[in-house]
C-alpha atoms as a PDB file:
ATOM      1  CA  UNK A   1       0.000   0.000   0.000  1.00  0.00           C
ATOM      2  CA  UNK A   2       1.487   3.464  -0.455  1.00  0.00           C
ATOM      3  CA  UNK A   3       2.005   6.059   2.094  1.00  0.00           C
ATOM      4  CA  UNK A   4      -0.717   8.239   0.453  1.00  0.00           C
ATOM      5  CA  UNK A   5      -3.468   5.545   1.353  1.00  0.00           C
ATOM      6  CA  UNK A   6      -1.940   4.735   4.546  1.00  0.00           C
ATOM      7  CA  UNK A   7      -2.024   8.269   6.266  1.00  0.00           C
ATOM      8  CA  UNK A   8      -5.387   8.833   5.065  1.00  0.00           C
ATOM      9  CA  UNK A   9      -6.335   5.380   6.595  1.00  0.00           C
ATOM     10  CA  UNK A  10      -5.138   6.704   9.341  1.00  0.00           C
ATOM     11  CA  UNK A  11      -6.214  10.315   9.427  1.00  0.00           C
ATOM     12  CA  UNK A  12      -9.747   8.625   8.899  1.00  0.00           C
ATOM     13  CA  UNK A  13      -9.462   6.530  12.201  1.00  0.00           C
ATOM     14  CA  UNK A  14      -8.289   9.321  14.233  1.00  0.00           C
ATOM     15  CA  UNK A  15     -10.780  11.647  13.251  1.00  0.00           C
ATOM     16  CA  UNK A  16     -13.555   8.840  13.947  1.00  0.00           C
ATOM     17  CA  UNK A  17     -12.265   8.579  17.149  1.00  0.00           C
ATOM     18  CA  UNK A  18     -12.322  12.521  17.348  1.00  0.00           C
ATOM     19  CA  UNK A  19     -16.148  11.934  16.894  1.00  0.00           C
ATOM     20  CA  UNK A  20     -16.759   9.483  18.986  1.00  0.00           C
ATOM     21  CA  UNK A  21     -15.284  11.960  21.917  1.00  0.00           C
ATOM     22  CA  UNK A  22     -17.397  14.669  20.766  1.00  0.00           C
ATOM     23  CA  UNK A  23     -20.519  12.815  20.249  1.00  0.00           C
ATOM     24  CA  UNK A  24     -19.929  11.515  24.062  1.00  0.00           C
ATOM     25  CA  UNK A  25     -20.508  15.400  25.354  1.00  0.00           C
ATOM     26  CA  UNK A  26     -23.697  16.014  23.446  1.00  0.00           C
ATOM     27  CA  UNK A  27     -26.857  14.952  25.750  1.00  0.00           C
ATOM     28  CA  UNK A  28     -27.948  12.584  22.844  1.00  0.00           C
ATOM     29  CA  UNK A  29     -26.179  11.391  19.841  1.00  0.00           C
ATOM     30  CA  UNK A  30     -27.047  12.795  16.214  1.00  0.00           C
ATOM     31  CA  UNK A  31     -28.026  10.301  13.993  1.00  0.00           C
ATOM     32  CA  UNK A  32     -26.854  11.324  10.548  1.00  0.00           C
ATOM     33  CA  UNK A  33     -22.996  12.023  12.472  1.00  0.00           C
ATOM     34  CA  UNK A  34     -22.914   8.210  12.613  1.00  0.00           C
ATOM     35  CA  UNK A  35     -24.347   7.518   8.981  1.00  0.00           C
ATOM     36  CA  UNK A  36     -22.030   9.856   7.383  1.00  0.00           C
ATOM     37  CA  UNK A  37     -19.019   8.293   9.363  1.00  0.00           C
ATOM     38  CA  UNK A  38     -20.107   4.713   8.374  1.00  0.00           C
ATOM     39  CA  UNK A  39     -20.114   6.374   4.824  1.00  0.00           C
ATOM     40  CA  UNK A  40     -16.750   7.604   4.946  1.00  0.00           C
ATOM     41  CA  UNK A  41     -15.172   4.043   6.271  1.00  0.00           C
ATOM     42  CA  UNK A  42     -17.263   2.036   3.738  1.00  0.00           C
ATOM     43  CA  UNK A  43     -15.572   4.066   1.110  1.00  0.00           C
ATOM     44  CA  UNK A  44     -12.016   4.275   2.913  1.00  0.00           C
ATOM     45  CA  UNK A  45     -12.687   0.542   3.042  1.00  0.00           C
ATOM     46  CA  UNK A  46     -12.937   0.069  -0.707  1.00  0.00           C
ATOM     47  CA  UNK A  47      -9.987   2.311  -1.538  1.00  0.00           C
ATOM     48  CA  UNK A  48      -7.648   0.731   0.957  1.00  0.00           C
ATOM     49  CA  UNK A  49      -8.532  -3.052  -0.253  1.00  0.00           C
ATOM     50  CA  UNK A  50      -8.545  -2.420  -3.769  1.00  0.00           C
ATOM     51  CA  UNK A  51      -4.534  -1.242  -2.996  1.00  0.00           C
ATOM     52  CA  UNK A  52      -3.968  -5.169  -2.148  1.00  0.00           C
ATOM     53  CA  UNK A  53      -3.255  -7.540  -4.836  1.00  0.00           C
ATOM     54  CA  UNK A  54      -1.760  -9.577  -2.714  1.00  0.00           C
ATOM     55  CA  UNK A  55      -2.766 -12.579  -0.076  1.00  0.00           C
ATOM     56  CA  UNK A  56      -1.570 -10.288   2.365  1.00  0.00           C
ATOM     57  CA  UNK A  57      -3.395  -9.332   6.014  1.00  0.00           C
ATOM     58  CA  UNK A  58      -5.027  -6.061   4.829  1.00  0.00           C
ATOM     59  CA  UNK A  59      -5.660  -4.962   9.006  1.00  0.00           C
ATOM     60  CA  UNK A  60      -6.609  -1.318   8.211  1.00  0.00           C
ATOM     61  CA  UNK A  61      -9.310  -2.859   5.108  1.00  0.00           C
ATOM     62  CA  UNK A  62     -10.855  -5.068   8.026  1.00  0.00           C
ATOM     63  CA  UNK A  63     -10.467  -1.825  10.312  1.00  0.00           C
ATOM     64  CA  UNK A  64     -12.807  -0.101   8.556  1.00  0.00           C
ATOM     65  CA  UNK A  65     -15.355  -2.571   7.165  1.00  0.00           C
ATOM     66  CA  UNK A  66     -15.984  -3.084  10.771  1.00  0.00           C
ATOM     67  CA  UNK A  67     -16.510   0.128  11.296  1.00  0.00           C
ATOM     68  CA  UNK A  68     -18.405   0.902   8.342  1.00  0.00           C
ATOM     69  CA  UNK A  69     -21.046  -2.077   9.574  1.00  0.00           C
ATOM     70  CA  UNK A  70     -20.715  -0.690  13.295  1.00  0.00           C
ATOM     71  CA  UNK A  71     -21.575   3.170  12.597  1.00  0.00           C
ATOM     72  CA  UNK A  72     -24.101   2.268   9.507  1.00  0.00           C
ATOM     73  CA  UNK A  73     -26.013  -0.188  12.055  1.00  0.00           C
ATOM     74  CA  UNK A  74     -25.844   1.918  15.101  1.00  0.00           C
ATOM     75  CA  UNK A  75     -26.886   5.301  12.888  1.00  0.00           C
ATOM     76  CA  UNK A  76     -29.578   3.325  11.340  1.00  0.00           C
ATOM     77  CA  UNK A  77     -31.316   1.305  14.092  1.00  0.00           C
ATOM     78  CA  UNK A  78     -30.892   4.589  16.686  1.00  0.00           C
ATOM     79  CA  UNK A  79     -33.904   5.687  18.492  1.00  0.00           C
END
């Protein structure tokens, strides 16, 4: 994977993590902040295992399927 790919990977996951800290001090959680973050990793998720051609681990492509399904679910099925 190149360096490009890999510091957005990881810009991505820090800023997600950014959100999650945020959306912890709001007295209820918006719904479309969690849609649009599940967005963002399904599509991160895509560009980071199409860089594999490889039988290689791909940890950052399983990174953020899971959190694709996770933030897509949770925005979804929130009350």
């Amino acid at each position: 994977m190149s360096r490009p790919f890999l510091f957005s990977s990881l810009i991505i996951i820090g800023l997600t993590v950014f959100l999650l800290g945020y959306e912890l001090t709001l007295h209820h959680f918006v719904k479309w902040h969690f849609l649009v973050t599940g967005a963002v990793h399904f599509i991160m998720a895509i560009i980071i295992n199409r860089q594999y051609t490889k039988k290689d681990i791909n940890y950052l492509g399983w990174i953020h399927v899971v959190a694709a399904v996770l933030f897509f679910a949770y925005g979804h099925f929130q009350f």
